[in-house]
Protein backbone atom coordinates (compact mmCIF):
# COMPACT_ATOMS: atom_id res chain seq x y z
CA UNK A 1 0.00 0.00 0.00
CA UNK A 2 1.20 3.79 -0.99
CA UNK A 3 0.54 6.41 1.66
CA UNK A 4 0.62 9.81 0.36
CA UNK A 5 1.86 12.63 2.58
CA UNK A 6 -0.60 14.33 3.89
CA UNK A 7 -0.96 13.45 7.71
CA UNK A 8 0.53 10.54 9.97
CA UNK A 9 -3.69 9.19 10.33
CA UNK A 10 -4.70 9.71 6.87
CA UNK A 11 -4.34 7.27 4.33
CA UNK A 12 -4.63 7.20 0.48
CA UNK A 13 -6.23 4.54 -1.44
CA UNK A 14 -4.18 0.93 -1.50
CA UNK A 15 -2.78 0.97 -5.22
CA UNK A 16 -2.60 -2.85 -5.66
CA UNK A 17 -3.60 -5.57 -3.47
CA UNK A 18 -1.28 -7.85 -1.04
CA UNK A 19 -0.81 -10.89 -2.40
CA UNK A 20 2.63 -12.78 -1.86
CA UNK A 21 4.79 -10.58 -3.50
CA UNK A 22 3.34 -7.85 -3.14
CA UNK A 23 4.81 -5.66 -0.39
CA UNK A 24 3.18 -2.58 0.52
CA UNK A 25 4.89 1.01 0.46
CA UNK A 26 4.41 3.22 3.14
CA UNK A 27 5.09 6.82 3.14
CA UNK A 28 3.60 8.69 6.19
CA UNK A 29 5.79 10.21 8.45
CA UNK A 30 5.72 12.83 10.72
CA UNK A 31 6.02 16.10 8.87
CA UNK A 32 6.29 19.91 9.43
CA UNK A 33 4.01 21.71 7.06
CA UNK A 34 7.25 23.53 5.88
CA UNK A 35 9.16 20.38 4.64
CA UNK A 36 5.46 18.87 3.31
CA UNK A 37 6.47 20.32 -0.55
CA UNK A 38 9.46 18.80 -0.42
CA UNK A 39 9.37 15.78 1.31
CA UNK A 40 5.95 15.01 -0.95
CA UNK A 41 8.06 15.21 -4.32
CA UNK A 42 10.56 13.05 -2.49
CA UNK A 43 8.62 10.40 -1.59
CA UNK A 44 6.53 10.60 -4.56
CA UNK A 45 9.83 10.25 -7.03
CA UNK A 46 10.46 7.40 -4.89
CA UNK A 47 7.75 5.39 -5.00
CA UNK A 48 7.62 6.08 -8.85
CA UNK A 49 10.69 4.92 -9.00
CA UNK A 50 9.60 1.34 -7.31
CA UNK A 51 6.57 1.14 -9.00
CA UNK A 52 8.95 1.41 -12.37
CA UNK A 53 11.02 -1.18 -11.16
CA UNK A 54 14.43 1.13 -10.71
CA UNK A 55 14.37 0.00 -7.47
CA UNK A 56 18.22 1.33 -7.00
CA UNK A 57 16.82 4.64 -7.53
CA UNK A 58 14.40 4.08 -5.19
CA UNK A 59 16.27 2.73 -2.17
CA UNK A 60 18.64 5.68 -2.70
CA UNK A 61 15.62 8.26 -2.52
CA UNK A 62 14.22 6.80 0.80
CA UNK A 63 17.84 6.05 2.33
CA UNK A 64 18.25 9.47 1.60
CA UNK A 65 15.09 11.01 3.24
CA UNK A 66 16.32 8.36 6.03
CA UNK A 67 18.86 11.18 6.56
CA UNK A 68 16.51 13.82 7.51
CA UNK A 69 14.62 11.57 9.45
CA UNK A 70 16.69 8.46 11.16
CA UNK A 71 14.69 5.79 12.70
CA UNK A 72 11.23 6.29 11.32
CA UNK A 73 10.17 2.97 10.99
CA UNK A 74 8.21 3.98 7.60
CA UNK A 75 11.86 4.13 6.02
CA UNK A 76 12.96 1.12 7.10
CA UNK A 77 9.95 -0.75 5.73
CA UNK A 78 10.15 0.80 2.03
CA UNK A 79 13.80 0.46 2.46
CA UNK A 80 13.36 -3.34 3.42
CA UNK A 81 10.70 -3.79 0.54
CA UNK A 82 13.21 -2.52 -2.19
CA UNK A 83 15.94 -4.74 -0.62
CA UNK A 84 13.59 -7.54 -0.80
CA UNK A 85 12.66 -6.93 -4.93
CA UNK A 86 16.23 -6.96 -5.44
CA UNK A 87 16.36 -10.29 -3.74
CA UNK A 88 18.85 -9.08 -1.14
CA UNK A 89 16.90 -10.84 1.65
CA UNK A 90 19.26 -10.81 4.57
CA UNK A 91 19.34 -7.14 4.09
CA UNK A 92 15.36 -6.41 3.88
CA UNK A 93 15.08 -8.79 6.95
CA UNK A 94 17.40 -6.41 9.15
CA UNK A 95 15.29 -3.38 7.91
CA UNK A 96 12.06 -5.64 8.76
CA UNK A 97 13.33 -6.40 11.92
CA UNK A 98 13.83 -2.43 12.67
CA UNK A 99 10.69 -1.75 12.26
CA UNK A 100 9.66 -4.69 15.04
CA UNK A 101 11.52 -2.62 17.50
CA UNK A 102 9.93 0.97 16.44
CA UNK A 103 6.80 0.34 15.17
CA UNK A 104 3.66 -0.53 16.63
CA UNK A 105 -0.25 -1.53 15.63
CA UNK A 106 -0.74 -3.26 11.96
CA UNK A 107 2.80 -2.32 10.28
CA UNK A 108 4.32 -4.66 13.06
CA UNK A 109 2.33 -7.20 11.36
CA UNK A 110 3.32 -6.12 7.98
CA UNK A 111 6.58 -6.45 8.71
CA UNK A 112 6.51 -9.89 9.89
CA UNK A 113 4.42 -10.97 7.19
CA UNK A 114 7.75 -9.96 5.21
CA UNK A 115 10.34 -11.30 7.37
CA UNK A 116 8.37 -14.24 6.33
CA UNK A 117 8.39 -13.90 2.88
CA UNK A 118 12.44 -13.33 2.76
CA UNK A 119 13.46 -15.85 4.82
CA UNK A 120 10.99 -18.33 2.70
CA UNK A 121 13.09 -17.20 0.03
CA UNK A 122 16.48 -17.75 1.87
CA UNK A 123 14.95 -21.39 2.14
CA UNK A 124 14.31 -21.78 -1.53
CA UNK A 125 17.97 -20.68 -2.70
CA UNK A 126 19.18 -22.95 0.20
CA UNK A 127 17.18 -25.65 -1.75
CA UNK A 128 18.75 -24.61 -4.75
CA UNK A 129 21.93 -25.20 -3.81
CA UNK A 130 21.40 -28.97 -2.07
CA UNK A 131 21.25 -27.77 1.00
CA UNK A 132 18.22 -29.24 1.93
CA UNK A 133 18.20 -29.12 6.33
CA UNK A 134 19.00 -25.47 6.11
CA UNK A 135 15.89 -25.02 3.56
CA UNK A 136 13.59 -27.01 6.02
CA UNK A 137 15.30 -24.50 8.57
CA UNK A 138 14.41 -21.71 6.71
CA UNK A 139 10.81 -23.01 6.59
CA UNK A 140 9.90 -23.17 9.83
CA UNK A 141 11.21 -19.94 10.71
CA UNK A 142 9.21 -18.48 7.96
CA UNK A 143 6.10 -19.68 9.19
CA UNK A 144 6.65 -18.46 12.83
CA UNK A 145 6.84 -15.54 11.54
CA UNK A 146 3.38 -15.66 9.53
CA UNK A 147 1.86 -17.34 12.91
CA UNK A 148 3.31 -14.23 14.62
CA UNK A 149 1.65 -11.53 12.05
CA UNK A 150 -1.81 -13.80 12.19
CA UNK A 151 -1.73 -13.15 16.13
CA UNK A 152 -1.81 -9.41 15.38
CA UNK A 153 -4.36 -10.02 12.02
CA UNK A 154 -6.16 -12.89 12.66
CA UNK A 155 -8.27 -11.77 9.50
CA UNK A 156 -5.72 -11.62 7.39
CA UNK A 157 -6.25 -14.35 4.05
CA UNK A 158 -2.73 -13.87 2.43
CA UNK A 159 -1.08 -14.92 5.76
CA UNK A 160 -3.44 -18.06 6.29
CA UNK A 161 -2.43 -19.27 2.89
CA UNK A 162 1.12 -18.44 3.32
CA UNK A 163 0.61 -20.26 6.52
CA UNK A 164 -0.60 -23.57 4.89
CA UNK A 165 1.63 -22.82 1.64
CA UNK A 166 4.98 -23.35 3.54
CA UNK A 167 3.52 -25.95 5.90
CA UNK A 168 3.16 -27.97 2.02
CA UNK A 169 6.57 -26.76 1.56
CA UNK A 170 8.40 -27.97 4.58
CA UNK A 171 7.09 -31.67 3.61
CA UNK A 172 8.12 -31.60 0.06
CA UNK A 173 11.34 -30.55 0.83
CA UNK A 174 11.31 -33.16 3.42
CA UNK A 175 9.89 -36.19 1.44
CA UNK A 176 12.61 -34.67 -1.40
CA UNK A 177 15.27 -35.37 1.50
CA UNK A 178 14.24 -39.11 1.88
CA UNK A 179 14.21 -39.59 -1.29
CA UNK A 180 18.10 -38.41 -2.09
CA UNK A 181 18.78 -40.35 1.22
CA UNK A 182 17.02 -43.94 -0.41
CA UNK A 183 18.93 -43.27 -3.60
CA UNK A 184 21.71 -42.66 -1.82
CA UNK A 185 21.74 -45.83 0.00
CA UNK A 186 20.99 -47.50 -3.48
CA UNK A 187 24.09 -45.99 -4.81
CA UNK A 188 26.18 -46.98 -2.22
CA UNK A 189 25.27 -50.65 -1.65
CA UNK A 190 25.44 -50.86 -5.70
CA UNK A 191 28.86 -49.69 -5.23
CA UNK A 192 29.78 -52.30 -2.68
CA UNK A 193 28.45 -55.23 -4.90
CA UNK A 194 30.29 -53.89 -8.42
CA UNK A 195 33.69 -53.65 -6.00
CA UNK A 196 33.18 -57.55 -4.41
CA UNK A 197 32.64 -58.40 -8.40
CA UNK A 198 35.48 -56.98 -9.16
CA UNK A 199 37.18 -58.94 -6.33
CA UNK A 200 35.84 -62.01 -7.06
CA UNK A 201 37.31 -61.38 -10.96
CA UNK A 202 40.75 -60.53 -9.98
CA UNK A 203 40.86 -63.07 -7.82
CA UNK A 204 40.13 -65.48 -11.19
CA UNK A 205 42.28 -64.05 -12.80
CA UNK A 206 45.05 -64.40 -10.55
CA UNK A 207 44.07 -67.92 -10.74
CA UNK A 208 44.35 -68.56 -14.28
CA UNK A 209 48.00 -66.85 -14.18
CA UNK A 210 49.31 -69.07 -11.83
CA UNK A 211 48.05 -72.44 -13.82
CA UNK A 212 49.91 -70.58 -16.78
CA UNK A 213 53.06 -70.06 -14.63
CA UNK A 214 53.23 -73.57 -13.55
CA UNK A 215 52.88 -75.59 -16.73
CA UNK A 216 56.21 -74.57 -18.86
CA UNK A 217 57.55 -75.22 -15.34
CA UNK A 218 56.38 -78.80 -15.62
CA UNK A 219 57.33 -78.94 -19.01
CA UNK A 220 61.21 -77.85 -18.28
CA UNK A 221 61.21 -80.67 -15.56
CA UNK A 222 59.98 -83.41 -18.11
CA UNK A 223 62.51 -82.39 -20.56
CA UNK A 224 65.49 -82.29 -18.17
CA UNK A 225 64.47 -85.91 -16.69
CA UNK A 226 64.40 -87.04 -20.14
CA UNK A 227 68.13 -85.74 -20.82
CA UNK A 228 68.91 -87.47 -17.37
CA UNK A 229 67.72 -90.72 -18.50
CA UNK A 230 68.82 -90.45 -21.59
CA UNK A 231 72.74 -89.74 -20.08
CA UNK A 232 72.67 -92.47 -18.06
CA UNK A 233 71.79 -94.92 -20.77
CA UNK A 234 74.70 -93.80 -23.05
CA UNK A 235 77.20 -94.35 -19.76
CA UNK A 236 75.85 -97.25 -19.31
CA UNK A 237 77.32 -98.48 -22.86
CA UNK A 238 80.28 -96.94 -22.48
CA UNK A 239 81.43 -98.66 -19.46
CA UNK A 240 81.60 -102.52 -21.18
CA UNK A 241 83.26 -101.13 -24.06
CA UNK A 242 86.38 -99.21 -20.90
CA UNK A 243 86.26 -103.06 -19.31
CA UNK A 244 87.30 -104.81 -22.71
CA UNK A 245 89.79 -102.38 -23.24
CA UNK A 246 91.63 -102.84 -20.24
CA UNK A 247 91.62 -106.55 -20.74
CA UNK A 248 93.02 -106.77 -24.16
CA UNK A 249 97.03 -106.28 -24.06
CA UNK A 250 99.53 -104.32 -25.09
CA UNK A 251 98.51 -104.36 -28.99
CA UNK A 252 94.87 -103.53 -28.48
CA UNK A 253 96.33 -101.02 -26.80
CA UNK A 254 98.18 -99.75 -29.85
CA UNK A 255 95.14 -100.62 -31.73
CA UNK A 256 92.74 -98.28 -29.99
CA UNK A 257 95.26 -95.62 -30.13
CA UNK A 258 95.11 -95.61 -33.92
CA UNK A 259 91.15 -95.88 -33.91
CA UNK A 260 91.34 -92.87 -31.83
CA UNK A 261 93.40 -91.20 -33.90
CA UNK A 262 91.85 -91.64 -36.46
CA UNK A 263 88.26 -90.35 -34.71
CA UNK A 264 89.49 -86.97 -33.81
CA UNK A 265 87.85 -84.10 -35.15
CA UNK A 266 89.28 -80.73 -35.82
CA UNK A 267 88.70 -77.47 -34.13
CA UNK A 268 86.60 -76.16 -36.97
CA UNK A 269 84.63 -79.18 -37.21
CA UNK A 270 83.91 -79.47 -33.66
CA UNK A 271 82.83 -75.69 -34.05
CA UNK A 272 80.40 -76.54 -36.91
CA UNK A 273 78.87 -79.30 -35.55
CA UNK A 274 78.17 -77.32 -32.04
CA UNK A 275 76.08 -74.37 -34.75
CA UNK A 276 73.87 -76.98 -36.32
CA UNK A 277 72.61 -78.58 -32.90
CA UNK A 278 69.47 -77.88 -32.20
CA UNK A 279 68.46 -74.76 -29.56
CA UNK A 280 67.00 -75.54 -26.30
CA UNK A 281 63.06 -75.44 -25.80
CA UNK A 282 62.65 -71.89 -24.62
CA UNK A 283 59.92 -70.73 -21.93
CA UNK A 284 56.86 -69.76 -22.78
CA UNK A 285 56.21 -66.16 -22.47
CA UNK A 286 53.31 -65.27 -19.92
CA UNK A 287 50.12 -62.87 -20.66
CA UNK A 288 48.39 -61.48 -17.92
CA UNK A 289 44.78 -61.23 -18.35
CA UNK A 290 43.52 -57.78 -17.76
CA UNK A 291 11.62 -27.98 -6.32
CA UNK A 292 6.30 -15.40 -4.72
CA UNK A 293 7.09 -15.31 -3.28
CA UNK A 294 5.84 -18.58 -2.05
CA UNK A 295 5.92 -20.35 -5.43
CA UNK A 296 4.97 -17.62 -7.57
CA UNK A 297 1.66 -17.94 -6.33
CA UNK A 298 -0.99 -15.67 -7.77
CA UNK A 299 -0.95 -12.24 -6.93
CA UNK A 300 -2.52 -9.09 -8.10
CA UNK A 301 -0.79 -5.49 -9.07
């Protein structure tokens, strides 16, 4: 509601009605008839100003009539209305709250209504951000307030339906809570099965390596019992052949020595015989696997 200046009990026509956003202006203040010219074009220019939506220019015209006039709690509501439409809540609430202490009769109840109305704000950008207990915070506080303006206008329609509005908000945001807290909890245990899966895998696959480690092992003993064997059945020949030898005489003797002789191989043909043997078996190589003010509810300029 505007208030022209004309006296501190008169009061002009209400230029749009209170819904949730809609925050009345309030202009009467306690005037000498010398300062009315002046102080009228002020506050008029002012108020223009907010009803144009320059609300900068507007808090700057009633801060400065402030000036001439500290702690009228008129100011501090306009002032705390234009802080509010520029969404600067925490501001408009300390102006609000100024008014509490010097006010009396129905602005006292205006002003609460607002309080309420910024701080159910405050709860919706707390919501915004995830912050979900301060929101629900927020909430409550809100609607003392409204309980507290009903007290002093228990007519009052817009502050019984703020009243049941945010009592509808505090349990959506509070359902919305449980529900990030189930899917949370889904999320987690999810988590827990996908790492004991992975466990279980690894520990496979681990598994798998060491059956792949041990069988060239195997393989490598085979082989080298084979050689073994094989070795001792060639000494085994050998020796008979040493027995006769020593047996025959003195012309075997010289007999053997000329067979030997005769066997020898060179240096280069040793040489080229040890190329052309065959290489040994090598090992295999291993792979490891791898939710207006109040919800924008309807309201009327």
């Amino acid at each position: 509601m505007i208030f022209q200046v004309e006296s501190r009990q008169k009061k002009c026509a209400n230029v749009w009605s209170r819904r949730i956003s809609a925050i009345a202006l309030f202009v009467c203040l306690p005037l000498n008839m010398g300062f009315i010219d002046k102080l009228r074009s002020e506050i008029k220019s002012a108020n223009q100003a907010y009803a144009d939506g320059d609300y900068e220019s507007a808090l700057k015209s009633y801060m400065d009539i402030q000036v001439e006039h500290p702690g009228e709690p008129i100011l501090d509501y306009n002032i705390g209305n234009t802080l509010y439409q520029q969404k600067r809540y925490d501001e408009a609430v300390e102006h609000y709250e100024k008014v509490l202490l010097n006010a009396e009769g129905g602005i006292q109840a205006q002003a609460q209504y607002n309080i309420g109305n910024s701080i159910y704000q405050q709860g919706l950008q707390a919501e915004s951000t995830g912050n979900l207990q301060e929101a629900v915070e927020k909430m409550k506080s809100a609607l003392e307030y409204y309980k507290q303006a009903l007290r002093q206008s228990s007519d009052d329609q817009d502050i019984k339906y703020n009243i049941e509005f945010v009592q509808n908000e505090i349990k959506r945001i509070l359902d919305k809570a449980k529900e990030q807290a189930k899917q949370q909890q889904q999320g987690e245990q999810q988590q827990q099965e996908n790492q004991q899966q992975q466990g279980e895998q690894n520990q496979q696959q681990q598994a798998q390596q060491g059956q792949k480690q041990d069988q060239p092992q195997n393989e490598k003993q085979g082989q080298q019992g084979q050689e073994n064997k094989q070795e001792n059945e060639n000494d085994g020949q050998a020796q008979p052949i040493a027995q006769e030898q020593e047996n025959d005489g003195t012309d075997r003797q010289g007999e053997k020595k000329q067979q030997k002789k005769g066997q020898e191989l060179t240096k280069d043909e040793a040489e080229k015989i040890l190329k052309n043997l065959p290489e040994p078996q090598k090992k295999q190589k291993e792979h490891a696997p791898r939710r207006g003010y109040l919800g924008e509810v309807e309201q009327n300029w």
